[in-house]
Protein backbone atom coordinates (compact mmCIF):
# COMPACT_ATOMS: atom_id res chain seq x y z
CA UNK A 1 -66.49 39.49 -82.66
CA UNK A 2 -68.56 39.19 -86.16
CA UNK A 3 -71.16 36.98 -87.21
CA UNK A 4 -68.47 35.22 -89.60
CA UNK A 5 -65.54 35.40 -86.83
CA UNK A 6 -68.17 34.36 -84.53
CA UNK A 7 -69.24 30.90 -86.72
CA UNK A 8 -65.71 30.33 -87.81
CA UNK A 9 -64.75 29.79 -84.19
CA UNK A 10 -67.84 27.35 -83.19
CA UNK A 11 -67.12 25.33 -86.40
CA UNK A 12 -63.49 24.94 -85.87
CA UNK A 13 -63.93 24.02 -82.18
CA UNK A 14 -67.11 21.36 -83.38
CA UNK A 15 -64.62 20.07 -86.04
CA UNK A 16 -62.27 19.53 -83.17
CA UNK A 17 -64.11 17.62 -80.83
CA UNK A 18 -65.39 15.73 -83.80
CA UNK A 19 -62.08 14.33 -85.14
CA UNK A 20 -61.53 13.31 -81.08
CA UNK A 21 -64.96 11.42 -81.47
CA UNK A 22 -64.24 9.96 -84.79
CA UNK A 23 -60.48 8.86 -83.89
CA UNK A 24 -62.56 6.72 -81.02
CA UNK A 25 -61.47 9.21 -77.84
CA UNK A 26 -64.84 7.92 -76.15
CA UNK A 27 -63.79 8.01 -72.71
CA UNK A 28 -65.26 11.62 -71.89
CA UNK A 29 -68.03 10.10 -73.76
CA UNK A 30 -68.52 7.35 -71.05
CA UNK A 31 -68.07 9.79 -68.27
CA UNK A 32 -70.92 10.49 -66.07
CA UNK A 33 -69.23 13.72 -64.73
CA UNK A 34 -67.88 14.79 -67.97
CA UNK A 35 -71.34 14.24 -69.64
CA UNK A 36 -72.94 16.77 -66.47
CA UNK A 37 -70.44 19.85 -67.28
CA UNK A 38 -70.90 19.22 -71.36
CA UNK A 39 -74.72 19.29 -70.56
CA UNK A 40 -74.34 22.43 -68.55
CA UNK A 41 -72.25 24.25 -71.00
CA UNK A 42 -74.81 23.43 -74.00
CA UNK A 43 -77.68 24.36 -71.32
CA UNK A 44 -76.21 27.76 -71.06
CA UNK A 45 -75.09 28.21 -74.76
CA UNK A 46 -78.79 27.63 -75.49
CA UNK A 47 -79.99 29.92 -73.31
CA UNK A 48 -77.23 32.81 -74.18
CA UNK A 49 -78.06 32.31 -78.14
CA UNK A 50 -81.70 32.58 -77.57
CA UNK A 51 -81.38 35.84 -75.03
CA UNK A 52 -78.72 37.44 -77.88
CA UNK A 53 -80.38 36.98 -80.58
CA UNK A 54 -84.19 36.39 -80.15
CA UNK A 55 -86.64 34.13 -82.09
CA UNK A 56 -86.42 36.35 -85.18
CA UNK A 57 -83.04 37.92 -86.00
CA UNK A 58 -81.69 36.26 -89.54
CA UNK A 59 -78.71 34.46 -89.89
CA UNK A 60 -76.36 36.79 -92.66
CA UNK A 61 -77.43 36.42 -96.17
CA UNK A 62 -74.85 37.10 -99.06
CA UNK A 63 -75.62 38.18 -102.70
CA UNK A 64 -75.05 35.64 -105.73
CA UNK A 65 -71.42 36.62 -106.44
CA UNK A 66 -70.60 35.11 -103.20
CA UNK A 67 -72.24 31.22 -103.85
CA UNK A 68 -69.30 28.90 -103.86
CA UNK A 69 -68.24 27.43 -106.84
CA UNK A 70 -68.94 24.15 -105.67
CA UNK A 71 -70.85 23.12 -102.59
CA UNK A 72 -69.47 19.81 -100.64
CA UNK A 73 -71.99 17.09 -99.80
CA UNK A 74 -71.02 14.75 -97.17
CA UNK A 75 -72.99 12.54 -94.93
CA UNK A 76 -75.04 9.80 -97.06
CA UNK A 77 -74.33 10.07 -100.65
CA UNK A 78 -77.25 8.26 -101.60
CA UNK A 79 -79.54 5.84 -99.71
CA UNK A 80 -79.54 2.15 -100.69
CA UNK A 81 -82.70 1.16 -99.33
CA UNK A 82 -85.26 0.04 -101.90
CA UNK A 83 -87.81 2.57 -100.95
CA UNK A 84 -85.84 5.19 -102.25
CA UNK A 85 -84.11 3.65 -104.96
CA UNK A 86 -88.06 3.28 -106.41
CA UNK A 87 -88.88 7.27 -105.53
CA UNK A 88 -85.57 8.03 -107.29
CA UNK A 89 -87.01 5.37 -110.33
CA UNK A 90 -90.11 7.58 -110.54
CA UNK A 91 -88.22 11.02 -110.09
CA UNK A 92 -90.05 11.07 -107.02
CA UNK A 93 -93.64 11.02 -108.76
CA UNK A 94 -95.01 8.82 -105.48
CA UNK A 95 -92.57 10.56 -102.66
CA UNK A 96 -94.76 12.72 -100.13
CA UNK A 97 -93.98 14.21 -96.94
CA UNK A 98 -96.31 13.38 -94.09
CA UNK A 99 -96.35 15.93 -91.18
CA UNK A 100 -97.90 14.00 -87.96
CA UNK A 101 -97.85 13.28 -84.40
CA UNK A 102 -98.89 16.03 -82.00
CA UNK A 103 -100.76 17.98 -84.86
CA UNK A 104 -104.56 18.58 -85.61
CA UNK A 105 -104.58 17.94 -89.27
CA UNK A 106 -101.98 15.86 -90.35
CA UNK A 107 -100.83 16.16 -93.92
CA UNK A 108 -99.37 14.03 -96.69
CA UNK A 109 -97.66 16.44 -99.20
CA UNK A 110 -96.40 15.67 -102.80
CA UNK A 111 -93.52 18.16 -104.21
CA UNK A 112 -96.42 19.67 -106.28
CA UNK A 113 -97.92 20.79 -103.12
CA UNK A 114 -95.03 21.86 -101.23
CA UNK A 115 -94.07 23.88 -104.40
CA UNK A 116 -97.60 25.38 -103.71
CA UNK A 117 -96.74 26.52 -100.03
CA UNK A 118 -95.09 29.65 -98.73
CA UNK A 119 -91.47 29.70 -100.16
CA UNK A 120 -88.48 31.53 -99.81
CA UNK A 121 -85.24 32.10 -101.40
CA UNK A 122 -82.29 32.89 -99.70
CA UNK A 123 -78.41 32.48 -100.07
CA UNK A 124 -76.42 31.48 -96.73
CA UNK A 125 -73.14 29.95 -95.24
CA UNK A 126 -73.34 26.21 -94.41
CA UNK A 127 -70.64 25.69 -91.35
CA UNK A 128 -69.39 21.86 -91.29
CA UNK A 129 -68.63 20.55 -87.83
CA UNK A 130 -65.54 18.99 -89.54
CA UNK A 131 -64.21 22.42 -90.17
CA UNK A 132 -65.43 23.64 -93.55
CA UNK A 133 -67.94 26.30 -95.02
CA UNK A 134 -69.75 26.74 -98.15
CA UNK A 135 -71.97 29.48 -100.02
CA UNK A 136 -74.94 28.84 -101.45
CA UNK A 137 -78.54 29.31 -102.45
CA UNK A 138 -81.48 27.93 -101.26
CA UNK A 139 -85.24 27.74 -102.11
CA UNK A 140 -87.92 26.02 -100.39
CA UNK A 141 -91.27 25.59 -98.06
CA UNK A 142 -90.62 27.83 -95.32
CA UNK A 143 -91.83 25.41 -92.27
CA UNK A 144 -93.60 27.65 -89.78
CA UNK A 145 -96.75 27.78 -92.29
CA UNK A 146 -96.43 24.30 -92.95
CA UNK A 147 -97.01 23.68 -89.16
CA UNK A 148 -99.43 26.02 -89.04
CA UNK A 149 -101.19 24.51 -91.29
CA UNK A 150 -101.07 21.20 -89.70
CA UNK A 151 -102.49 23.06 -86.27
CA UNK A 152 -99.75 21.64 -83.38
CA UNK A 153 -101.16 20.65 -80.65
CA UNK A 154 -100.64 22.43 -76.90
CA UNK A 155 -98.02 19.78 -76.04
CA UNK A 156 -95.88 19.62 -78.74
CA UNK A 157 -92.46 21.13 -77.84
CA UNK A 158 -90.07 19.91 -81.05
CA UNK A 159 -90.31 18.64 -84.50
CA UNK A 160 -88.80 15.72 -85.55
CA UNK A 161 -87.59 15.30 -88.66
CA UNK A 162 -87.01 11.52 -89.93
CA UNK A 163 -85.34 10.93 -92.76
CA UNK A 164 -84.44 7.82 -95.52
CA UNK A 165 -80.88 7.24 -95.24
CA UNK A 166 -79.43 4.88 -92.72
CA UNK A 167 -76.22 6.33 -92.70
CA UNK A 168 -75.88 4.05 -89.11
CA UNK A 169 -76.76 0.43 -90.72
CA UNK A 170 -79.64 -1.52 -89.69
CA UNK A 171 -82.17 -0.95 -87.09
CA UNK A 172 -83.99 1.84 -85.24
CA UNK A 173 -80.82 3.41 -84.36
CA UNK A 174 -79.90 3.35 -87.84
CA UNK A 175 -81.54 6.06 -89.42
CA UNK A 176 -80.71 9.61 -89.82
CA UNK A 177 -82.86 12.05 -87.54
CA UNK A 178 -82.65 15.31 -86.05
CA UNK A 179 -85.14 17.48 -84.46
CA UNK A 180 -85.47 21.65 -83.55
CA UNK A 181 -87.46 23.56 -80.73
CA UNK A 182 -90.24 25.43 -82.14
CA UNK A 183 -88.02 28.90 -82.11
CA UNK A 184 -85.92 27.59 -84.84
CA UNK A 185 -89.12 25.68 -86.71
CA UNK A 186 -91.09 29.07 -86.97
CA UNK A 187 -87.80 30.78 -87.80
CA UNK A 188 -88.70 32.74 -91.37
CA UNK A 189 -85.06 31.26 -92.66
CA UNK A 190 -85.84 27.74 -91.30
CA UNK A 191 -86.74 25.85 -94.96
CA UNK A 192 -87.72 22.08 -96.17
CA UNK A 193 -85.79 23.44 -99.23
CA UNK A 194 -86.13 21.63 -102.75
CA UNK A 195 -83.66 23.95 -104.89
CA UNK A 196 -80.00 24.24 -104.60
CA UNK A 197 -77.97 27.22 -106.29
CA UNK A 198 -81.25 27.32 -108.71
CA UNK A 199 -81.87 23.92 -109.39
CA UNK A 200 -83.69 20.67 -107.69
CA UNK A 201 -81.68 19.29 -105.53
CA UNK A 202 -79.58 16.55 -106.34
CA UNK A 203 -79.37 12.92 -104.40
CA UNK A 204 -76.02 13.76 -102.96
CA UNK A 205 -77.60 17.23 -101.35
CA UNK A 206 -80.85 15.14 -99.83
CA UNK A 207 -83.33 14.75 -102.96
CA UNK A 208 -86.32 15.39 -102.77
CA UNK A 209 -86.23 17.33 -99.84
CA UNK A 210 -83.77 18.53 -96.91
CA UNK A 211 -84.08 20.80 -93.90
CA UNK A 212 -82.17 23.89 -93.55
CA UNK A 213 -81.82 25.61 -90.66
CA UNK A 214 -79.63 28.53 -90.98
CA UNK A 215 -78.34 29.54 -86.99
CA UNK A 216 -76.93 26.19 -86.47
CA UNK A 217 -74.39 23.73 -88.02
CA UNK A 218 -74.54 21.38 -90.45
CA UNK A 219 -75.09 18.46 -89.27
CA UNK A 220 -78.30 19.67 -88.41
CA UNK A 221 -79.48 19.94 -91.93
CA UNK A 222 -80.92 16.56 -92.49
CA UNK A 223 -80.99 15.43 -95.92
CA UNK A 224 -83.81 13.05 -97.53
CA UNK A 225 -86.76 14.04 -95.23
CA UNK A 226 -89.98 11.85 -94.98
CA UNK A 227 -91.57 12.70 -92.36
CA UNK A 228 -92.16 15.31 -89.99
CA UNK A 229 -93.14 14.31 -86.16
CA UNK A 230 -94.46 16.93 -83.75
CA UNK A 231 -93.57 15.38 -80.45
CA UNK A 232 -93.17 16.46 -76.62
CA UNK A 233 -90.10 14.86 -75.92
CA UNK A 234 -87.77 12.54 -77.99
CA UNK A 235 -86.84 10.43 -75.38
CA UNK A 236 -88.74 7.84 -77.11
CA UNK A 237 -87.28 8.19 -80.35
CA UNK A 238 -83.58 5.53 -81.39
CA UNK A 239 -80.86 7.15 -78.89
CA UNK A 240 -83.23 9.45 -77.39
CA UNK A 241 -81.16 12.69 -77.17
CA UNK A 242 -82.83 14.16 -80.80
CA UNK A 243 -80.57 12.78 -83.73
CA UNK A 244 -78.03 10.63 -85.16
CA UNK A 245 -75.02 12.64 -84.51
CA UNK A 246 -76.37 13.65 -80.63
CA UNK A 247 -77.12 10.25 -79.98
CA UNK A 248 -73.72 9.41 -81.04
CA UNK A 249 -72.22 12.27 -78.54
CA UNK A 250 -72.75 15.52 -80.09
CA UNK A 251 -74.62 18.74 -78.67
CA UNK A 252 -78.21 18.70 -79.52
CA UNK A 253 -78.54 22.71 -79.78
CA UNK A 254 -75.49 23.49 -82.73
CA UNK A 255 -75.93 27.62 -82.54
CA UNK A 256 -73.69 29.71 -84.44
């Protein structure tokens, strides 16, 4: 099977169980033994993705004919909270990214400065877990210096990524989240990218600043980052099973 047969399949079957958990079919959702053999099966799709394909092998990469004529945003369009209606105000002159938790230098980074760090540009497929795809190019920080830079400690084990849109309403569970291993953080196509399709991101694509990680589905992509958490575990952190959409019943690890 191809790389593109290959994510086609994983996004269509994602966009399946999706619509079930959207059209309120919770009931596997509430059951312990259905929860064990959906644990299991991630376990082991984890585990196959990273013995197929390594820490290093790149996601395909397609030339500029190929970037879609228009690229969908979904998810938040825009977040209402007043802290980032003011960093939109100023054009984000005040936004900064802090990198912290388990980390030996944390950082606070303007866009000036993240401009200044290892980049790269590449153009890649986004696969939706509702069931579409889209083309396009990408340029940002790559993240593996970034943490280097920062120094993680011995016990940190995932990055967090927290974000400013509270695409769940009020409350700790509220905000958008989502989190990687440290394979996929050190990955050379993993990016906190600030240009879309050779341009600065807009709001509705995650302005200032959004995560891309190119081996896994969309809704891993968090848009409007803030701040970036080097932790142990996230059992600590709103639902406790590493972002919005897993504490809310989907997969943690989203491979393709």
């Amino acid at each position: 099977m191809s790389g593109l047969d290959r994510r086609g399949l994983i996004a269509g079957a994602g966009a399946a169980l999706g619509g079930l958990w959207l059209a309120g079919c919770d009931r596997l959702n509430r059951s312990p033994t259905a929860q064990a053999l959906i644990g299991r099966g991630e376990a082991l799709t984890y585990k196959a993705q990273r013995a197929l394909l390594g820490g290093g092998q790149l996601a395909k990469e397609f030339a500029p004919k190929d970037v879609s004529p228009a690229f969908k945003a979904n998810g938040t369009m825009r977040p209402r909270t007043p802290e980032y209606e003011a960093l939109l105000a100023s054009q984000f002159a005040d936004w900064r990214l802090v990198v912290d938790g388990l980390v030996k230098t944390p950082l606070s980074l303007s866009l000036a400065d993240l401009h200044a760090e290892p980049a790269r540009s590449q153009i890649t497929r986004h696969d939706c877990v509702e069931g579409w795809s889209c083309i396009g190019q990408w340029r940002g920080a790559r993240l593996g210096p970034l943490l280097e830079k920062a120094g993680l400690a011995d016990s940190a084990r995932y990055i967090v990524f927290h974000c400013a849109d509270r695409l769940g309403g009020e409350g700790p569970r509220g905000l958008y989240y989502e989190s990687l291993d440290l394979a996929d953080a050190f990955h050379p196509q993993t990016l906190l990218a600030y240009e879309m399709n050779g341009a600065p991101l807009s709001v509705p694509h995650g302005a200032p600043l959004r995560l891309r990680v190119e081996r896994q589905l969309g809704y891993k992509h968090a848009k409007y980052v803030m701040r970036i958490e080097a932790v142990e575990s996230f059992a600590h952190i709103a639902g406790g099973k590493g972002g919005f959409w897993e504490d809310r019943g989907y997969e943690w690890y989203a491979g393709i």
